[in-house]
N, C-alpha and C. Protein backbone atom coordinates (compact mmCIF):
# COMPACT_ATOMS: atom_id res chain seq x y z
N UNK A 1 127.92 129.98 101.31
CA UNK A 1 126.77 130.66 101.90
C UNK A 1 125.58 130.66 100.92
N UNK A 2 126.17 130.75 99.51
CA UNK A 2 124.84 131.03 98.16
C UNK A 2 124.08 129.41 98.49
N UNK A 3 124.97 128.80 98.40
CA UNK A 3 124.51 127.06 98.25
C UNK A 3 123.76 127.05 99.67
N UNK A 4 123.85 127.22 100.65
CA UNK A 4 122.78 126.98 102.00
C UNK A 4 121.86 127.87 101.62
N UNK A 5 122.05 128.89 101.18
CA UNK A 5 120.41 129.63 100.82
C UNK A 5 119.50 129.41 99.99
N UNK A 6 120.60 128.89 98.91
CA UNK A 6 119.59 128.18 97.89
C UNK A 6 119.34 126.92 98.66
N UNK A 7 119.60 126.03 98.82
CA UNK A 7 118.97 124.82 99.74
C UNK A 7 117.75 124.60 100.88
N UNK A 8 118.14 126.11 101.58
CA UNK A 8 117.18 126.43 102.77
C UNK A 8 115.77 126.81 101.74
N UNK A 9 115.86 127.76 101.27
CA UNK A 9 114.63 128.35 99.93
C UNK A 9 114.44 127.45 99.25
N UNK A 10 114.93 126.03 98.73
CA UNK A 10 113.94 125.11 98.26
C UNK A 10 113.70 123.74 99.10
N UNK A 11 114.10 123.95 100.22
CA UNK A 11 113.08 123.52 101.25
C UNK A 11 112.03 123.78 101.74
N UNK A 12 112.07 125.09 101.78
CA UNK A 12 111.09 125.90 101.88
C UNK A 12 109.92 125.53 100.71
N UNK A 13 110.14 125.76 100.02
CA UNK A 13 109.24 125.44 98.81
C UNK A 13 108.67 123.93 98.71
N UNK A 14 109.72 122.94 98.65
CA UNK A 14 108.87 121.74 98.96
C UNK A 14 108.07 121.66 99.76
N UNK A 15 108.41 122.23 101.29
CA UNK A 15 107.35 122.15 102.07
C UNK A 15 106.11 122.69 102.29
N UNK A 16 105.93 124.00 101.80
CA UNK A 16 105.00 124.83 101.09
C UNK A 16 104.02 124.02 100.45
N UNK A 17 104.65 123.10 99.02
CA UNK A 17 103.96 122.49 97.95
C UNK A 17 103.65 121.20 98.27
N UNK A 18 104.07 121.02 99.67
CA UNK A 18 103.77 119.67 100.44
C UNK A 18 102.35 119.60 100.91
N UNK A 19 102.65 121.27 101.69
CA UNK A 19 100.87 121.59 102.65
C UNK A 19 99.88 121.86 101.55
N UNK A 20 100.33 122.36 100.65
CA UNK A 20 99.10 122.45 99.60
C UNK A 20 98.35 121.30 98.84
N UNK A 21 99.35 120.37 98.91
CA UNK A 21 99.30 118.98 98.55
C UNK A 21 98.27 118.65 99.26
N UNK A 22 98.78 118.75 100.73
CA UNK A 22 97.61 117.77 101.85
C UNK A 22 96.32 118.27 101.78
N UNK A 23 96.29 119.63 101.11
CA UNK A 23 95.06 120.63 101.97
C UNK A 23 94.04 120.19 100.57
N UNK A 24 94.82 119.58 99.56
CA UNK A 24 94.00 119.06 98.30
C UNK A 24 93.01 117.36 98.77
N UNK A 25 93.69 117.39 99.71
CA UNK A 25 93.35 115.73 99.98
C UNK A 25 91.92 115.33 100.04
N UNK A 26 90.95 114.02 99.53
CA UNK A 26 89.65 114.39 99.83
C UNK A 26 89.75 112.92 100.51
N UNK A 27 88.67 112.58 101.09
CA UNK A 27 88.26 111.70 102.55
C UNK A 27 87.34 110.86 102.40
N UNK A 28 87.08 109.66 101.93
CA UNK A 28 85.78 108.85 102.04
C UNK A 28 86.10 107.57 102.18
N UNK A 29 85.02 107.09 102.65
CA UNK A 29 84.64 105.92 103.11
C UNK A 29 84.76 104.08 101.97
N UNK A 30 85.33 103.67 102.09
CA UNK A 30 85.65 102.42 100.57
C UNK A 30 84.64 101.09 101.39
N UNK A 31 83.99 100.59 100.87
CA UNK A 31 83.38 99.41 101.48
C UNK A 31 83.79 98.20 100.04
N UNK A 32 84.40 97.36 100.89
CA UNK A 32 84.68 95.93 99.58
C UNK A 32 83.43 95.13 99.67
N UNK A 33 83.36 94.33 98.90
CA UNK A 33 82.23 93.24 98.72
C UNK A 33 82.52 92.21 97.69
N UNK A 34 83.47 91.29 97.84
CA UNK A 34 84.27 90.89 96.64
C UNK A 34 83.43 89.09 96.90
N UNK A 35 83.17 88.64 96.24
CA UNK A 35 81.95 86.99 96.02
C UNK A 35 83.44 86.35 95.75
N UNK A 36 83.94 85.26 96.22
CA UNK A 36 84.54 84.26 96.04
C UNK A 36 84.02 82.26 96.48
N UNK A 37 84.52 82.05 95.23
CA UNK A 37 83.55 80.69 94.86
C UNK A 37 85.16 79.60 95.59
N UNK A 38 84.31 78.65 96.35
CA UNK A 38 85.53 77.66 96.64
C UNK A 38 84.72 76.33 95.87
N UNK A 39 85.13 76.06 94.62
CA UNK A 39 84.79 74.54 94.25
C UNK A 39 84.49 73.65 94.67
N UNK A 40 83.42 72.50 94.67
CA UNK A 40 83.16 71.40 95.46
C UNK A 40 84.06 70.05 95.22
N UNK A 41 84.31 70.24 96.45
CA UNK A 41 85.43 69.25 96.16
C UNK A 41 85.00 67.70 97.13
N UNK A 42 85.30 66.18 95.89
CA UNK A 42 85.07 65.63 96.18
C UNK A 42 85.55 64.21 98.04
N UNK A 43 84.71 64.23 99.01
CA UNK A 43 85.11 63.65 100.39
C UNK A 43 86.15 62.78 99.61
N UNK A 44 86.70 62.09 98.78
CA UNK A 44 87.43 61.00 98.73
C UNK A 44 88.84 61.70 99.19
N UNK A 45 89.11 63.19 98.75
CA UNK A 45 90.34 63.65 99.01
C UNK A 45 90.48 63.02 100.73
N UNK A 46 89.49 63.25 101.60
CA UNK A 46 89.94 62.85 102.87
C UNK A 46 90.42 62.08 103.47
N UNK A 47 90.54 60.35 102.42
CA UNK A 47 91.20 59.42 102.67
C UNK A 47 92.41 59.18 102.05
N UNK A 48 92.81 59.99 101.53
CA UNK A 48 94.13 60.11 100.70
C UNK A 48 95.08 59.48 101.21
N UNK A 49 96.38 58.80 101.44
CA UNK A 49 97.03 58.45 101.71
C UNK A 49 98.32 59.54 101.66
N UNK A 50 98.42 60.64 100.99
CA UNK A 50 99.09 61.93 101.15
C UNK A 50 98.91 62.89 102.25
N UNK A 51 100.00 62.88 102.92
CA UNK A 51 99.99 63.64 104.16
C UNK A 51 99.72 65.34 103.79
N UNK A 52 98.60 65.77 104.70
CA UNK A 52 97.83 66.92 104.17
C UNK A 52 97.54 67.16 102.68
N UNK A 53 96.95 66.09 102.26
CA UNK A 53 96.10 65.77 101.23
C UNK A 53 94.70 66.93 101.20
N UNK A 54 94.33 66.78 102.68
CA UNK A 54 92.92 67.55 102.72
C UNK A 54 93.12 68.77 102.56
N UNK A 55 94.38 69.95 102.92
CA UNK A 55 94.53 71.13 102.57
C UNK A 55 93.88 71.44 101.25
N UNK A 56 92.81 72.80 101.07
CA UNK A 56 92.47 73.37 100.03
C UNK A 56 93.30 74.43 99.57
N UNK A 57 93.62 74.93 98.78
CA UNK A 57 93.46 75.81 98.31
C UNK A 57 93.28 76.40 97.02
N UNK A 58 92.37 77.63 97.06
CA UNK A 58 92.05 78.29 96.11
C UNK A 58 92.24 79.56 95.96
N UNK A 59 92.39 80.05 94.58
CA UNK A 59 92.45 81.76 94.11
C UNK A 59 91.01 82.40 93.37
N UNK A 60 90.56 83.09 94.34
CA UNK A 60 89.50 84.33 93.53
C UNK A 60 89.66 84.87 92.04
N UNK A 61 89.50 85.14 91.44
CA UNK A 61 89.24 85.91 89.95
C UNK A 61 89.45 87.11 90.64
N UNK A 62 90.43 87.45 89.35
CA UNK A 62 91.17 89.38 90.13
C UNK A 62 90.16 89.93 90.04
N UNK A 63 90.59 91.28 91.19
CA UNK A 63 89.63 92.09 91.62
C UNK A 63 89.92 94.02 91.13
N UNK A 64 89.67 94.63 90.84
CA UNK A 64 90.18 95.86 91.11
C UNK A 64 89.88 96.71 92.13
N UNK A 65 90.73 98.01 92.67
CA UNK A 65 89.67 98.59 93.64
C UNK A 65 88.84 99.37 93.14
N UNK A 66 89.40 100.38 91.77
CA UNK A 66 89.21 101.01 90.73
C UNK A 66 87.78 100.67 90.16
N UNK A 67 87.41 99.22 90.35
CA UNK A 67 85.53 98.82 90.10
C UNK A 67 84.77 99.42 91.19
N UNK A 68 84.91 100.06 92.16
CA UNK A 68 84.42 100.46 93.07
C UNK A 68 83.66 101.98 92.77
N UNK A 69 82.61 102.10 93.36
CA UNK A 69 81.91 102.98 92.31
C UNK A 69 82.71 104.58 93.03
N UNK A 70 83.40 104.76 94.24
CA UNK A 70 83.70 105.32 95.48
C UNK A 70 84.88 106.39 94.92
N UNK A 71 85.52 105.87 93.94
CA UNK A 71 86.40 105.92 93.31
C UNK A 71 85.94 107.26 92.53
N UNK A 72 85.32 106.81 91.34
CA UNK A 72 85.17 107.39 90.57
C UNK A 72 83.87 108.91 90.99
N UNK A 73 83.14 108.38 91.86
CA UNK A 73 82.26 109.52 92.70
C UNK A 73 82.93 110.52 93.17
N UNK A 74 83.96 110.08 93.93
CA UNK A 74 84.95 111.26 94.33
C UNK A 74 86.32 111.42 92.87
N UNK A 75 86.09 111.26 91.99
CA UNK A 75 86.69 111.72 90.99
C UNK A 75 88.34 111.58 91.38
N UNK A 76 88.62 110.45 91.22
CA UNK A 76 89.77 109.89 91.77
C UNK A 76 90.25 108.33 91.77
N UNK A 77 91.40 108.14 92.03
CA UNK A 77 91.51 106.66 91.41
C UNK A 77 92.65 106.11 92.59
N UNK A 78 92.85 104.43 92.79
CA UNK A 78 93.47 104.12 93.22
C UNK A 78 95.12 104.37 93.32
N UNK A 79 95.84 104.76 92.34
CA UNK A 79 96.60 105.36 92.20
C UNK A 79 97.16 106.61 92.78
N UNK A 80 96.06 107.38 93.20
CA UNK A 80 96.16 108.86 93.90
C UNK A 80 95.77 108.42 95.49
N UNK A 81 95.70 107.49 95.37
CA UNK A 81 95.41 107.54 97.34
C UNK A 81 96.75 108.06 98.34
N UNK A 82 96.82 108.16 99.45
CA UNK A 82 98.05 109.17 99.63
C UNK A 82 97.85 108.03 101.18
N UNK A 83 96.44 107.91 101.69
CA UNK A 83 96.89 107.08 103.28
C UNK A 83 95.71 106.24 102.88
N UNK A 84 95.23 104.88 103.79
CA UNK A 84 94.41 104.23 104.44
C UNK A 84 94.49 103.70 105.47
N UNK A 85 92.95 103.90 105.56
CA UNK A 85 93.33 103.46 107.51
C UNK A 85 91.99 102.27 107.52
N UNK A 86 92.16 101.35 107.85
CA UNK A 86 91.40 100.28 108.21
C UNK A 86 90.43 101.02 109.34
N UNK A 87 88.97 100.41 108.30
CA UNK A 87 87.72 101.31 108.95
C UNK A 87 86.92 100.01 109.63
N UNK A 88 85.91 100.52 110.67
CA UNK A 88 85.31 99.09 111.33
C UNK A 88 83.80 99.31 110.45
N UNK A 89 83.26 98.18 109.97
CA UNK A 89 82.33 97.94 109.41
C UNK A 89 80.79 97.65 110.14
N UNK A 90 81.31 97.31 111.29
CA UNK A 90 80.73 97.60 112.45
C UNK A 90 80.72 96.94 113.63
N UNK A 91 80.28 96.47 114.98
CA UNK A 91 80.84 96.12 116.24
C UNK A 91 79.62 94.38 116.31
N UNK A 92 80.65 93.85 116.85
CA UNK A 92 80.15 92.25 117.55
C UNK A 92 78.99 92.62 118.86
N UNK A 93 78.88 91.68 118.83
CA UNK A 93 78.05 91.61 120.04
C UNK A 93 78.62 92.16 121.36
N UNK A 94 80.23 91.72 120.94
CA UNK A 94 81.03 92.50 122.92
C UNK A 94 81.29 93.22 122.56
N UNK A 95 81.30 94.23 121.33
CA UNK A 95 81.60 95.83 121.58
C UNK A 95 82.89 95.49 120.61
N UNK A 96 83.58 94.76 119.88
CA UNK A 96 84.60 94.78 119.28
C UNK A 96 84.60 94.62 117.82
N UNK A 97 85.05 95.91 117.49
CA UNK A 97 85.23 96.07 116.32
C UNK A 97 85.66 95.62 114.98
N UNK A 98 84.57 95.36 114.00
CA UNK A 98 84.41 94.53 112.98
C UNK A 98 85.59 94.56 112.06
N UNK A 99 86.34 93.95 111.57
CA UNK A 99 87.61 94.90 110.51
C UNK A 99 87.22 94.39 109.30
N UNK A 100 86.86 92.57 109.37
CA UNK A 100 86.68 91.72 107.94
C UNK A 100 85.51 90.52 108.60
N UNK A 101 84.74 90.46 107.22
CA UNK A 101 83.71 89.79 107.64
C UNK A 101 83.45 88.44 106.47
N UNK A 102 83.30 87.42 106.79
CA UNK A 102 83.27 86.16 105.84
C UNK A 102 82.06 85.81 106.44
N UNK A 103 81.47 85.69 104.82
CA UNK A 103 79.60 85.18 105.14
C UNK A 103 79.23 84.43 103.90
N UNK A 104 78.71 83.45 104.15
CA UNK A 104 78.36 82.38 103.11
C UNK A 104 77.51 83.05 102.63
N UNK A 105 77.62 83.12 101.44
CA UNK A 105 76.78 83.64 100.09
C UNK A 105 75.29 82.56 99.72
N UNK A 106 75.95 81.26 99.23
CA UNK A 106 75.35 80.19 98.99
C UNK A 106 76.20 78.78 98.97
N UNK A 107 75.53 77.70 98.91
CA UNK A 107 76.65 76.62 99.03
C UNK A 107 76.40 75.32 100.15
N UNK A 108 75.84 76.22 101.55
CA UNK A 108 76.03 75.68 102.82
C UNK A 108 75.68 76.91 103.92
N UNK A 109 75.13 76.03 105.03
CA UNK A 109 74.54 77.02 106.04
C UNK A 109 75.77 77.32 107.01
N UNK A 110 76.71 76.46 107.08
CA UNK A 110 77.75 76.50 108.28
C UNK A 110 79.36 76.64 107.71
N UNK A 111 80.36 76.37 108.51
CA UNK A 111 81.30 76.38 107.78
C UNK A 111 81.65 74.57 108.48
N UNK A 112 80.77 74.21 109.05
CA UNK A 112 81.29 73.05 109.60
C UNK A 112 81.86 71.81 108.88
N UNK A 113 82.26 71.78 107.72
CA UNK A 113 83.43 70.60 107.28
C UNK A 113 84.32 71.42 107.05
N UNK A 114 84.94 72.47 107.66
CA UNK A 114 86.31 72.81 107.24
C UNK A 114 86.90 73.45 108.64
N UNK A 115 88.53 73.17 108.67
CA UNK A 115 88.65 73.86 109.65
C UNK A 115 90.22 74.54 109.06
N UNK A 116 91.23 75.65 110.03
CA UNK A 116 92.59 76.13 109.96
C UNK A 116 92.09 76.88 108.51
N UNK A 117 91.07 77.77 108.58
CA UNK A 117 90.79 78.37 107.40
C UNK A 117 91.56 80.03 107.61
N UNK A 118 92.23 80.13 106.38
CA UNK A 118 93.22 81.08 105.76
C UNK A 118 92.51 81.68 104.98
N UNK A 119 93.21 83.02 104.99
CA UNK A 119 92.70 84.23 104.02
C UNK A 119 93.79 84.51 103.54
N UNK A 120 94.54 84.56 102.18
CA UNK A 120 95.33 85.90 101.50
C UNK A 120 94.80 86.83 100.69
N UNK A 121 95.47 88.26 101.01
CA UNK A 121 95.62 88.76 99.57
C UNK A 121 96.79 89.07 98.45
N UNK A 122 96.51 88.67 97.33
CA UNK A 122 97.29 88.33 96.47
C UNK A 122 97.27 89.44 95.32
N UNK A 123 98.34 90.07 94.82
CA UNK A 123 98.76 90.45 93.78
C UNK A 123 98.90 89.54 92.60
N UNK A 124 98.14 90.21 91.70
CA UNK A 124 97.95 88.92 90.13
C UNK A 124 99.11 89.36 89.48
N UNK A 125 99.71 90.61 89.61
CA UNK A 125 100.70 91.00 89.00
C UNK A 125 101.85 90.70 89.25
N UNK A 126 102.25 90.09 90.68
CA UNK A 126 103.79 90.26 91.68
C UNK A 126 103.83 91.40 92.46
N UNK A 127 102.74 92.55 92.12
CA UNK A 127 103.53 94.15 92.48
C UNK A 127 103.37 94.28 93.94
N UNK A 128 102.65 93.30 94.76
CA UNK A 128 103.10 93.57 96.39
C UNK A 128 102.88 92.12 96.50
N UNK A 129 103.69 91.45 97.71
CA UNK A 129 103.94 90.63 98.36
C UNK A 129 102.65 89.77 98.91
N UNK A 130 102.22 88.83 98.75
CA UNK A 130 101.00 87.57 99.17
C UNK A 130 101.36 88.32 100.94
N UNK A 131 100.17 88.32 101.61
CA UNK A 131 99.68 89.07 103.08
C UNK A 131 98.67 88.24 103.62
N UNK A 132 98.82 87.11 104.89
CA UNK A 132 97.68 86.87 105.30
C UNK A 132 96.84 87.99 106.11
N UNK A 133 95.74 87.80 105.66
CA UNK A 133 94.72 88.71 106.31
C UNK A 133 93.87 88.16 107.52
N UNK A 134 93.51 86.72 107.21
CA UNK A 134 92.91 86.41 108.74
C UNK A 134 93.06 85.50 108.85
N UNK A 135 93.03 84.15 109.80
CA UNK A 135 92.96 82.87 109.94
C UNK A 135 91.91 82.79 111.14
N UNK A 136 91.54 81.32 111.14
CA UNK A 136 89.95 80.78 112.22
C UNK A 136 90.66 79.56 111.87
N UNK A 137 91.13 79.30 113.41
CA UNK A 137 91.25 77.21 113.38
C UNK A 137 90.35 76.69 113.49
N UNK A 138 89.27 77.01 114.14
CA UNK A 138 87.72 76.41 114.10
C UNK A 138 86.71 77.12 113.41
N UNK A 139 86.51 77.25 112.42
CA UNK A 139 85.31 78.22 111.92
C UNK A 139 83.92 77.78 112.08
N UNK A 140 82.86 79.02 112.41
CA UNK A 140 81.96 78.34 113.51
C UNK A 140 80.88 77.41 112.59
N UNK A 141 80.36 76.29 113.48
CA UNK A 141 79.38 75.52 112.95
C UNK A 141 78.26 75.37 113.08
N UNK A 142 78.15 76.74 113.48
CA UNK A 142 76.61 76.95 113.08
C UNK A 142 76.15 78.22 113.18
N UNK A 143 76.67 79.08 112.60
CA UNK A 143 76.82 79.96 111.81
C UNK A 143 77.03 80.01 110.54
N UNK A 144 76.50 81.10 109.60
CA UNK A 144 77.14 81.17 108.43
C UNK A 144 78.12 82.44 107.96
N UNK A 145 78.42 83.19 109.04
CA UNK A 145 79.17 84.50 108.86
C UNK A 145 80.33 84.04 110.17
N UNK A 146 81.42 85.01 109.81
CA UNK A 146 82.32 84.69 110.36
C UNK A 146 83.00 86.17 110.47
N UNK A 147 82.81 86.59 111.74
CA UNK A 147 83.14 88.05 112.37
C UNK A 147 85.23 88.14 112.76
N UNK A 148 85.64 89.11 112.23
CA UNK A 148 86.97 89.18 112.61
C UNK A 148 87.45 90.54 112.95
N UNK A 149 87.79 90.85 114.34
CA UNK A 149 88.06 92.11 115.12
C UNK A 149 89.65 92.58 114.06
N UNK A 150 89.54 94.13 114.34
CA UNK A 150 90.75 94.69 114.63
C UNK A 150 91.69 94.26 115.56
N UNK A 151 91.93 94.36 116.31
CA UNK A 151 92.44 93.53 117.69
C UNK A 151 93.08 91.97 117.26
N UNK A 152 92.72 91.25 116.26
CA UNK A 152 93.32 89.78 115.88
C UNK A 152 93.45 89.88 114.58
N UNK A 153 93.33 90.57 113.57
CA UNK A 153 93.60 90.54 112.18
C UNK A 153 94.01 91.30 111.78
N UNK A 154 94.50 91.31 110.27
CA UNK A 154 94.58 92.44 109.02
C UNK A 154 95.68 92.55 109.26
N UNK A 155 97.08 92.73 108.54
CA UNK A 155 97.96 93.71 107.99
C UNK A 155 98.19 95.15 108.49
N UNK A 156 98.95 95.89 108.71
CA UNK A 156 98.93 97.25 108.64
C UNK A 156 98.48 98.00 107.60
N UNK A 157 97.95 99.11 108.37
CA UNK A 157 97.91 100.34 107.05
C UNK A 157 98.72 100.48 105.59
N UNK A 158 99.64 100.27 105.97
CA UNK A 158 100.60 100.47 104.90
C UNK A 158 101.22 99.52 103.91
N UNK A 159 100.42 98.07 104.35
CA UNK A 159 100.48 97.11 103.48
C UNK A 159 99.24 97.00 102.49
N UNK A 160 98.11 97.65 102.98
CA UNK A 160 96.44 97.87 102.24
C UNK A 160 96.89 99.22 101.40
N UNK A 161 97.98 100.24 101.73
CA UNK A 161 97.95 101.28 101.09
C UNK A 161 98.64 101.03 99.60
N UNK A 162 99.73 100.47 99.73
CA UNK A 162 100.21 99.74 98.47
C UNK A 162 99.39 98.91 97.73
N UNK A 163 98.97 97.90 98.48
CA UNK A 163 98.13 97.07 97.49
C UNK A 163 96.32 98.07 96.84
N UNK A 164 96.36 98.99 97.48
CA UNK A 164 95.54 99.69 96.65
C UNK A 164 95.96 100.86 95.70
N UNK A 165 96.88 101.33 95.96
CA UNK A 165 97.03 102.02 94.99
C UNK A 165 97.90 100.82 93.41
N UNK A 166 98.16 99.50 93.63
CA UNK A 166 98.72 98.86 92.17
C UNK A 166 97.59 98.22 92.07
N UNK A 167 96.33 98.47 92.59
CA UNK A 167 94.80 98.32 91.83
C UNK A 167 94.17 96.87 92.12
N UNK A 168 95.16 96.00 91.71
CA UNK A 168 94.68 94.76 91.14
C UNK A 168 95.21 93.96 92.32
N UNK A 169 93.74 92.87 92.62
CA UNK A 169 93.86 92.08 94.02
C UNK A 169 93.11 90.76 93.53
N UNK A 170 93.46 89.47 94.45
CA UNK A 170 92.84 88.44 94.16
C UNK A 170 92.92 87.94 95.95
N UNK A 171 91.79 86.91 96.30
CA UNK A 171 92.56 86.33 97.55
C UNK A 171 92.80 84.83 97.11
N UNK A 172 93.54 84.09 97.70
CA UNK A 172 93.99 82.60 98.02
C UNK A 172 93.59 82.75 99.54
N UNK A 173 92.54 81.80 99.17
CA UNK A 173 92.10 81.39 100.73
C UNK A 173 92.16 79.50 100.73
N UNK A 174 92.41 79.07 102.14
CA UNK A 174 92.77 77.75 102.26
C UNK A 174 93.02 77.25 103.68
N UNK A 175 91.95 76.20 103.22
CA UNK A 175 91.43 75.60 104.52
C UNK A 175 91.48 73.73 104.50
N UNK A 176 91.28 73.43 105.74
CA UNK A 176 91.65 71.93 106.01
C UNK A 176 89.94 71.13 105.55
N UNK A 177 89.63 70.56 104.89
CA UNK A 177 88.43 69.62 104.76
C UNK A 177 88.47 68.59 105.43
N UNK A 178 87.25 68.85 106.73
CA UNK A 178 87.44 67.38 107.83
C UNK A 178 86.41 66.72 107.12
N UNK A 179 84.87 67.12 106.67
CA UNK A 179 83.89 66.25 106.20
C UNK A 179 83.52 66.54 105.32
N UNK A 180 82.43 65.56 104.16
CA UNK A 180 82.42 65.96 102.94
C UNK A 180 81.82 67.46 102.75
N UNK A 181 82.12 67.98 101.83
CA UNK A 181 81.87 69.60 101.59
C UNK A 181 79.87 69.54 100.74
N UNK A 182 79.58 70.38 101.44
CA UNK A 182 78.23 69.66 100.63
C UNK A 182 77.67 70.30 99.20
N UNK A 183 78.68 71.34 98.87
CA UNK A 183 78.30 71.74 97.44
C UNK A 183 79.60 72.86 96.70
N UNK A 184 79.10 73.12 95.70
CA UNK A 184 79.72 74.21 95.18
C UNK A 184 79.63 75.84 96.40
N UNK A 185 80.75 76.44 97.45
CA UNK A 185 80.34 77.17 98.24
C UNK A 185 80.84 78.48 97.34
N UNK A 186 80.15 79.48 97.89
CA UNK A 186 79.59 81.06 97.73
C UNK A 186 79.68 81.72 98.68
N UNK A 187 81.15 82.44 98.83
CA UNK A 187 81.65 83.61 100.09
C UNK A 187 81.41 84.71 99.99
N UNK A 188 81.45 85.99 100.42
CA UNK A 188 81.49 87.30 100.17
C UNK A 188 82.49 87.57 101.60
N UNK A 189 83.56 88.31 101.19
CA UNK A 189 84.89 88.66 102.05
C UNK A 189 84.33 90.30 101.61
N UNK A 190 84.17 90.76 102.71
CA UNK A 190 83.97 92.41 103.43
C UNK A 190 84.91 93.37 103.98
N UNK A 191 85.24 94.18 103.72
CA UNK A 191 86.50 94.72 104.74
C UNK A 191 85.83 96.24 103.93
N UNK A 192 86.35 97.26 105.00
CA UNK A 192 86.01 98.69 104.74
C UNK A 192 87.80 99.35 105.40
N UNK A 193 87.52 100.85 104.35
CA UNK A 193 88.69 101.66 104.44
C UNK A 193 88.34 103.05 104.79
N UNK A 194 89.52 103.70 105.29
CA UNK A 194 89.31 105.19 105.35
C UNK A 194 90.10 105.76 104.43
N UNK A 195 89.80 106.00 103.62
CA UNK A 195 90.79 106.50 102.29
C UNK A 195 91.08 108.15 101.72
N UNK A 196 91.81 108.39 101.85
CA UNK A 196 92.48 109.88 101.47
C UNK A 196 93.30 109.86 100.69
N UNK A 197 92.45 110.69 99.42
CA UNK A 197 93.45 110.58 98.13
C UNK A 197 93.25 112.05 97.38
N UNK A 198 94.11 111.79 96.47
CA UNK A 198 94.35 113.24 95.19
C UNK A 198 93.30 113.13 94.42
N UNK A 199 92.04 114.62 94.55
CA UNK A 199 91.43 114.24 93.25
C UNK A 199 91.55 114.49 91.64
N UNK A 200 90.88 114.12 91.04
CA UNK A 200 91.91 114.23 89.30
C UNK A 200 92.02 115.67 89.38
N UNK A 201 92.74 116.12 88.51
CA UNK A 201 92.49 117.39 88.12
C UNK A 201 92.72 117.62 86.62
């Protein structure tokens, strides 16, 4: 009977020190903006005689989330985040909600010599698992931004919640080269969060 009361009374107590936990929680808004460079790579790859020869791929220079100024404003760090919820950055033309956004920086006006273009994100460390985040078999050609709904992309919550709280991110993105690439290209990959975390104390 002593042992169920003591058990029931520190249940009690965890759960107590649970709600006080939550009621500590603070709430803001994370916007990414991470520049990734894809090398110019020379048309000869396209005659290769190696089957999917033309496949690119490349890795970003790690990222932290912790560089984010969002962080440290709300006096708090990737480490203490407790949920995220994939935030819309804002709506398309039909009303559908923005999740991740790819926009040529510099380089090229279109994405038109590449197509079956891939997004990962990557752990530099091992500490979470490589996650595709978006794919476009045709990426548009004549455009230079490239809009991607909630509704067709991203990971779950709880795969962005891990990889932000072990800080450190890179992407491998990789795509098919149909025509010559016309320079050194300049991306900026966008994505926004709803983030609730512990602040220092």
């Amino acid at each position: 009977m002593k042992i169920r009361l003591s058990l029931f009374i520190a249940l009690i107590i965890v759960a107590v020190s649970s709600c006080k936990r939550l009621d500590k929680l603070i709430s803001f808004t994370l916007e990414t903006n991470d520049r990734v460079v894809l090398p110019f790579v020379n048309d000869s790859i396209l005659y290769d005689s190696i089957p999917d020869n033309n496949i690119i791929s490349v890795f970003s220079e790690d990222f932290k989330f912790s560089n984010y100024d969002k962080f440290e404003t709300n006096k708090s760090t990737p480490q203490s985040v407790e949920e995220v919820e994939k935030w819309n950055t804002a709506e398309t033309p039909d009303g559908e909600p923005i999740a991740m956004t790819i926009e040529i920086d510099s380089g090229a006006n279109t994405f038109s010599y590449m197509r079956d273009l891939k997004v990962f994100l990557v752990s530099p460390n091992g500490l979470f698992q490589e996650k595709e985040l978006v794919k476009e078999e045709t990426p548009d050609v004549v455009s230079n931004i490239i809009l991607f709904s909630n509704s067709e992309v991203l990971p779950d919550d709880e795969f962005f919640l891990q990889a932000m709280q072990k800080d450190g991110y890179k992407f491998r993105t990789e795509y098919k080269l149909i025509s010559a690439q016309p320079d050194t290209l300049k991306l900026r990959y966008k994505m926004k969060f709803r983030v609730k975390a512990l602040p220092d104390e």
